[in-house]
C-alpha atoms as a PDB file:
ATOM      1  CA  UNK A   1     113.935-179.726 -47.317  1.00  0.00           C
ATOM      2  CA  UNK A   2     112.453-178.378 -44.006  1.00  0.00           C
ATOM      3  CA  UNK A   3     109.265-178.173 -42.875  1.00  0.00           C
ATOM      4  CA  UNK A   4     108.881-174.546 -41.216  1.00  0.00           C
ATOM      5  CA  UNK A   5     107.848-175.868 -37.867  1.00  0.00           C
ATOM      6  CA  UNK A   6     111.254-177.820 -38.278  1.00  0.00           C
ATOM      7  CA  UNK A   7     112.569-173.985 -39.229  1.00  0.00           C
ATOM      8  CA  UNK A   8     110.860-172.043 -36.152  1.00  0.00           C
ATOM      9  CA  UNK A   9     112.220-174.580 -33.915  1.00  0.00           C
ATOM     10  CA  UNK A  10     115.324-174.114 -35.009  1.00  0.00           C
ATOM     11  CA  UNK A  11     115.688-170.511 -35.474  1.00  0.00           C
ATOM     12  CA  UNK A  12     113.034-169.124 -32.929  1.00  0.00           C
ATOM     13  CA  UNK A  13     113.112-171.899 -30.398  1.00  0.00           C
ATOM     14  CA  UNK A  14     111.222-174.723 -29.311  1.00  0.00           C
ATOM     15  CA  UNK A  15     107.592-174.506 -28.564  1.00  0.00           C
ATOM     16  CA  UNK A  16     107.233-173.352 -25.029  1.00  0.00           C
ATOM     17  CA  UNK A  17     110.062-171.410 -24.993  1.00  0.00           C
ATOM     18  CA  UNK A  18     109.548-167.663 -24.103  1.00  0.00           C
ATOM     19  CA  UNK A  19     111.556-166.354 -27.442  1.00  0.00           C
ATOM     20  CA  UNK A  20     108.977-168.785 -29.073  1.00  0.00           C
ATOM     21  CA  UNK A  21     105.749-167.446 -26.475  1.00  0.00           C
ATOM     22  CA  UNK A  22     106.700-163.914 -27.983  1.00  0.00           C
ATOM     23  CA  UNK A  23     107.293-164.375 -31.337  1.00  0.00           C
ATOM     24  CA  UNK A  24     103.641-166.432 -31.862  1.00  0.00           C
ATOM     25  CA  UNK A  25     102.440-163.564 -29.691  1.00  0.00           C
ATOM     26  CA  UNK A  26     103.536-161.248 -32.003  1.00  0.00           C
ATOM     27  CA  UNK A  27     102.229-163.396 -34.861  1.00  0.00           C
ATOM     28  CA  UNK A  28      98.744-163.384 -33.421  1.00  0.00           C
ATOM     29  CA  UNK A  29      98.766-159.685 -32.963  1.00  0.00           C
ATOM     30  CA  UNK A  30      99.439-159.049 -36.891  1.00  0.00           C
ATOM     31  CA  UNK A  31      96.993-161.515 -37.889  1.00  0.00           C
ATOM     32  CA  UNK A  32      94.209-159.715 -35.734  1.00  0.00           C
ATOM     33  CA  UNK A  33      95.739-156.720 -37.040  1.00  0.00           C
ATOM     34  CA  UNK A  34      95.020-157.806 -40.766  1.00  0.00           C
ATOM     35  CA  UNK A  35      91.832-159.456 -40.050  1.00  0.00           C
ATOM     36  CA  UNK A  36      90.496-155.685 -38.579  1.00  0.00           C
ATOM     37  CA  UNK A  37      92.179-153.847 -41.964  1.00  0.00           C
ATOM     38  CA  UNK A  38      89.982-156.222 -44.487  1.00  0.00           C
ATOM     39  CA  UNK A  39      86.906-156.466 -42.306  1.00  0.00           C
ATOM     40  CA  UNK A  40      87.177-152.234 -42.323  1.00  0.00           C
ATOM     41  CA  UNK A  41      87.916-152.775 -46.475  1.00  0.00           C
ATOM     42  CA  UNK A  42      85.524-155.099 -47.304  1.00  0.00           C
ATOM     43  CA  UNK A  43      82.761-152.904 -45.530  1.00  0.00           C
ATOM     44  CA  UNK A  44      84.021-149.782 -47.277  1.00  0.00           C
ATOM     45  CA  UNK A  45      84.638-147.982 -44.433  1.00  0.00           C
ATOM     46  CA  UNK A  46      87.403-145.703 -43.827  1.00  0.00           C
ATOM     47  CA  UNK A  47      89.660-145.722 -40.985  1.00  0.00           C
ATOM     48  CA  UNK A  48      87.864-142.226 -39.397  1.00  0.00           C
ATOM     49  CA  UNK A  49      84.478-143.637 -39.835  1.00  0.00           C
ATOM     50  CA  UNK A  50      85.456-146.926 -38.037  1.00  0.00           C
ATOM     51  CA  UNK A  51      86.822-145.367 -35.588  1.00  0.00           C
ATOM     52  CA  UNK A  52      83.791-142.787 -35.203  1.00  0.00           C
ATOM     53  CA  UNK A  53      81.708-145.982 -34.583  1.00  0.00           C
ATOM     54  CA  UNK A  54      84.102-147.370 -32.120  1.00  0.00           C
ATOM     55  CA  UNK A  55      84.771-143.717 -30.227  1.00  0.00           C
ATOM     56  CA  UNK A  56      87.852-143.816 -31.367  1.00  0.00           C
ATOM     57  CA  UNK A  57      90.513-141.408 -32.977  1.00  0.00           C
ATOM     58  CA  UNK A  58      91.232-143.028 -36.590  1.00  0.00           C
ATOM     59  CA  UNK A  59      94.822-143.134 -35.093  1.00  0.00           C
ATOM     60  CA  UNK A  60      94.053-145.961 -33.184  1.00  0.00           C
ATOM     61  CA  UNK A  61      92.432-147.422 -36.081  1.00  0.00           C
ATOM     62  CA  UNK A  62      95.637-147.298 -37.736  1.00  0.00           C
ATOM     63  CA  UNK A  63      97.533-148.521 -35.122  1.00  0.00           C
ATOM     64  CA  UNK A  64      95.426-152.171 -34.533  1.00  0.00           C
ATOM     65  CA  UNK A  65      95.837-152.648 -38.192  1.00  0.00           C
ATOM     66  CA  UNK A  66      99.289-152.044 -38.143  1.00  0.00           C
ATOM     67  CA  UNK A  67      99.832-154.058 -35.248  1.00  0.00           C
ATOM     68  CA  UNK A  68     101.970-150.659 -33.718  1.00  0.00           C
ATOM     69  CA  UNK A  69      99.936-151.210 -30.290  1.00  0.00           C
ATOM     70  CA  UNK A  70      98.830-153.197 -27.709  1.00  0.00           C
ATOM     71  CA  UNK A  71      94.825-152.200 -27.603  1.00  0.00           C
ATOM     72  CA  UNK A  72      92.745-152.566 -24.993  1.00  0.00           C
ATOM     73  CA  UNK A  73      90.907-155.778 -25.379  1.00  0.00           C
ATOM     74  CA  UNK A  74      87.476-153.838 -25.216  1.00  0.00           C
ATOM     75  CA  UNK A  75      88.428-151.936 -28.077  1.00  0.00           C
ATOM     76  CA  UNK A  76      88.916-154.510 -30.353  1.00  0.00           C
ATOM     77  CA  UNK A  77      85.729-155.946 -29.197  1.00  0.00           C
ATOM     78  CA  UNK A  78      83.961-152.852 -30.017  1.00  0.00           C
ATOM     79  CA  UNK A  79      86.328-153.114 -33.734  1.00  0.00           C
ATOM     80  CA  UNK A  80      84.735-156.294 -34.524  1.00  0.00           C
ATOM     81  CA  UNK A  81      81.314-155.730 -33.268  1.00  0.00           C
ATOM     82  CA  UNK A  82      80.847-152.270 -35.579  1.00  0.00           C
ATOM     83  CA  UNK A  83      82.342-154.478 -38.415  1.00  0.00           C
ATOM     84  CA  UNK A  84      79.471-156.930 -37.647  1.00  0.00           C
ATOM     85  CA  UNK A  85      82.093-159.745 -36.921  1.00  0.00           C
ATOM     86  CA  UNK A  86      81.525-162.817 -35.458  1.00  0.00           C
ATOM     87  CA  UNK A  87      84.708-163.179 -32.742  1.00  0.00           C
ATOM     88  CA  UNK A  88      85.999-166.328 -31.409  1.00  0.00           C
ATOM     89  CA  UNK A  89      88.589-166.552 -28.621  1.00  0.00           C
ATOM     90  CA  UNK A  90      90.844-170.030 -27.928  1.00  0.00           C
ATOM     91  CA  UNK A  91      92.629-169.112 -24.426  1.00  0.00           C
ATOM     92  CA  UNK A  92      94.901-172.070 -23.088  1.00  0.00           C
ATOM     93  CA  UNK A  93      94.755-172.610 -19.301  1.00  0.00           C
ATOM     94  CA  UNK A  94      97.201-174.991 -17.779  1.00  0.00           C
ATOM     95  CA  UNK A  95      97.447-176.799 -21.018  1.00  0.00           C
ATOM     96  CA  UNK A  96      93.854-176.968 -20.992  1.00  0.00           C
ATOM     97  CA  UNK A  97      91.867-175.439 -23.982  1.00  0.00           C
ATOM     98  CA  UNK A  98      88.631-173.583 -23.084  1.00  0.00           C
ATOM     99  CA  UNK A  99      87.108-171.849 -25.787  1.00  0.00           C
ATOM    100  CA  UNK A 100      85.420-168.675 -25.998  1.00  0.00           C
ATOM    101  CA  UNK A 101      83.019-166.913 -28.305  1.00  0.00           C
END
């Protein structure tokens, strides 16, 4: 038995490695992705009204919650702050951690 860090190590790449950099990228862009999609659901709001609060088309509604694009990072902003989300940020610096929110 494995543990799956033992698993992403091996199959992904160490931690610190850029295959590894992108992949939790990538990881971290689904998650927001998801976080948007049940914020919108649990609101009851459709895709076209969230997006009429943001200024948006709902096309780029559907594309944050599918994780398709790279948003601007004032969009999601906006996203969260029409859902009435409280948003946290954890940027690493020089393997320093300075957090933001």
């Amino acid at each position: 038995m494995y543990s799956l860090d033992e698993v992403t190590d091996k199959y992904i790449g160490k931690t610190g490695t850029p295959k590894r950099e992108a992949f939790e990228n990538e990881l971290r862009i689904e998650m927001l992705g998801k976080a948007i999609k049940q914020a919108r659901q649990e609101r009851n709001l459709t895709q076209e009204q969230l997006g009429k609060l943001v200024g948006v088309q709902k096309a780029q509604i559907s594309k944050l919650e599918n994780s398709v694009t790279d948003a601007r990072f004032d969009t999601i902003l906006k996203v969260f702050k029409a859902l009435g989300a409280k948003i946290n940020f954890n940027v690493e610096l020089l393997n320093q951690n300075v957090q933001l929110g």
